[in-house]
Protein backbone atom coordinates (compact mmCIF):
# COMPACT_ATOMS: atom_id res chain seq x y z
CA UNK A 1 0.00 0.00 0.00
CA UNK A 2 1.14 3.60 -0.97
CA UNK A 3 1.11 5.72 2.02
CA UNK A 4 1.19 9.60 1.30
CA UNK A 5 2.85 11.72 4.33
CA UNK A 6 -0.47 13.72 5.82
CA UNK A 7 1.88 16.67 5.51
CA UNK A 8 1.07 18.97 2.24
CA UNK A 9 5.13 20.09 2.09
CA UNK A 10 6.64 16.67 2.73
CA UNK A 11 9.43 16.51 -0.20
CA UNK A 12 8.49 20.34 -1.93
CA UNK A 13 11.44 22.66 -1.57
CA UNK A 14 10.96 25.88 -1.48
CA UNK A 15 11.55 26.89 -5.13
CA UNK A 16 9.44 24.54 -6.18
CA UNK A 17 6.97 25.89 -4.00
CA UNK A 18 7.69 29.56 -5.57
CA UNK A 19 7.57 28.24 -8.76
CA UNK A 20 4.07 26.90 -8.31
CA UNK A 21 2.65 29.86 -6.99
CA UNK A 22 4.45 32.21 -10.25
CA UNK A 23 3.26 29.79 -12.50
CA UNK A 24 -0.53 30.12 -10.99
CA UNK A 25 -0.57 33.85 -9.98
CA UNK A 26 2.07 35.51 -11.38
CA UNK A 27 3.88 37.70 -9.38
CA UNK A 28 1.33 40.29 -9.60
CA UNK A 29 -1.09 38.20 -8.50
CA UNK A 30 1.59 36.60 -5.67
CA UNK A 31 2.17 40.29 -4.19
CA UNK A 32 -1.36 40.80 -3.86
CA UNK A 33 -2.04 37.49 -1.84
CA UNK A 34 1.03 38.40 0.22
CA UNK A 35 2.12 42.27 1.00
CA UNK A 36 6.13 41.64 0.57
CA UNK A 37 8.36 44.07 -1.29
CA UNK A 38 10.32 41.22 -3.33
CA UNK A 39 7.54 40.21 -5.47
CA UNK A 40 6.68 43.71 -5.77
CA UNK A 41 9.93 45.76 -7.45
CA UNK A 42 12.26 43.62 -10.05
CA UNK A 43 10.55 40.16 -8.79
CA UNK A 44 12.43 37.08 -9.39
CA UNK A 45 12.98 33.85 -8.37
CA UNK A 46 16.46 33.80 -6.90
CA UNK A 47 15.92 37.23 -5.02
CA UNK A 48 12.46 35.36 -3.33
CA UNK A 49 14.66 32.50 -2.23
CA UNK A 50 17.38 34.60 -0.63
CA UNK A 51 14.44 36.63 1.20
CA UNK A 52 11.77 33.58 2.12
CA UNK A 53 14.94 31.54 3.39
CA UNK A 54 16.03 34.59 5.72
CA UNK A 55 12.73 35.04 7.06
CA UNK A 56 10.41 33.05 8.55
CA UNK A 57 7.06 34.63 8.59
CA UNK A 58 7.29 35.32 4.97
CA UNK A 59 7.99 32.13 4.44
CA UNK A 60 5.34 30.83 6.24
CA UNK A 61 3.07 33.05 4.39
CA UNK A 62 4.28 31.76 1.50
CA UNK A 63 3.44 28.18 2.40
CA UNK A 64 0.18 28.64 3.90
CA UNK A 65 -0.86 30.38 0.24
CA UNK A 66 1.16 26.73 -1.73
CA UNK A 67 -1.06 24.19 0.44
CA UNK A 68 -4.24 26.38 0.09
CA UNK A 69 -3.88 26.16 -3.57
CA UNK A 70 -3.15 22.49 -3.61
CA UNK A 71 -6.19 21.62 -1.99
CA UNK A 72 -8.24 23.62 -4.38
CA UNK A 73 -6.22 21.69 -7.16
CA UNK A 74 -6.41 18.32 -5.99
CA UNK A 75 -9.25 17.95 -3.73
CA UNK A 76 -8.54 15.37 -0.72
């Protein structure tokens, strides 16, 4: 039997998680979900990293918004 981990962000990294969001919102779209200056002015990938990895409440803002749109994609 396949068990899945009941954890949404077992084995997604963080770009991949950025990547999702990008692809789904664009990063017009991504600043207006969340209020952070990086996806606002010159957004890219690489400069969302560096910021999301150095702090933590972004982050989790970020992940909160990946898992919400999972579940709307693939419905449990």
């Amino acid at each position: 039997m396949n068990e899945q981990s009941p954890d949404p962000l077992h084995g997604v990294t963080l770009e991949q998680i950025l990547n999702a969001l990008v692809t789904h919102y664009e990063w017009s779209g991504l600043a207006e979900r969340i209020d952070i200056r990086c996806f606002k002015s010159d957004p890219s990938i690489k400069s969302s990293l560096t910021f999301l990895r150095k702090t933590p409440w972004a982050r989790e803002k970020v992940e909160r918004l990946y898992v919400k749109l999972m579940r709307t994609r693939r419905p449990l």
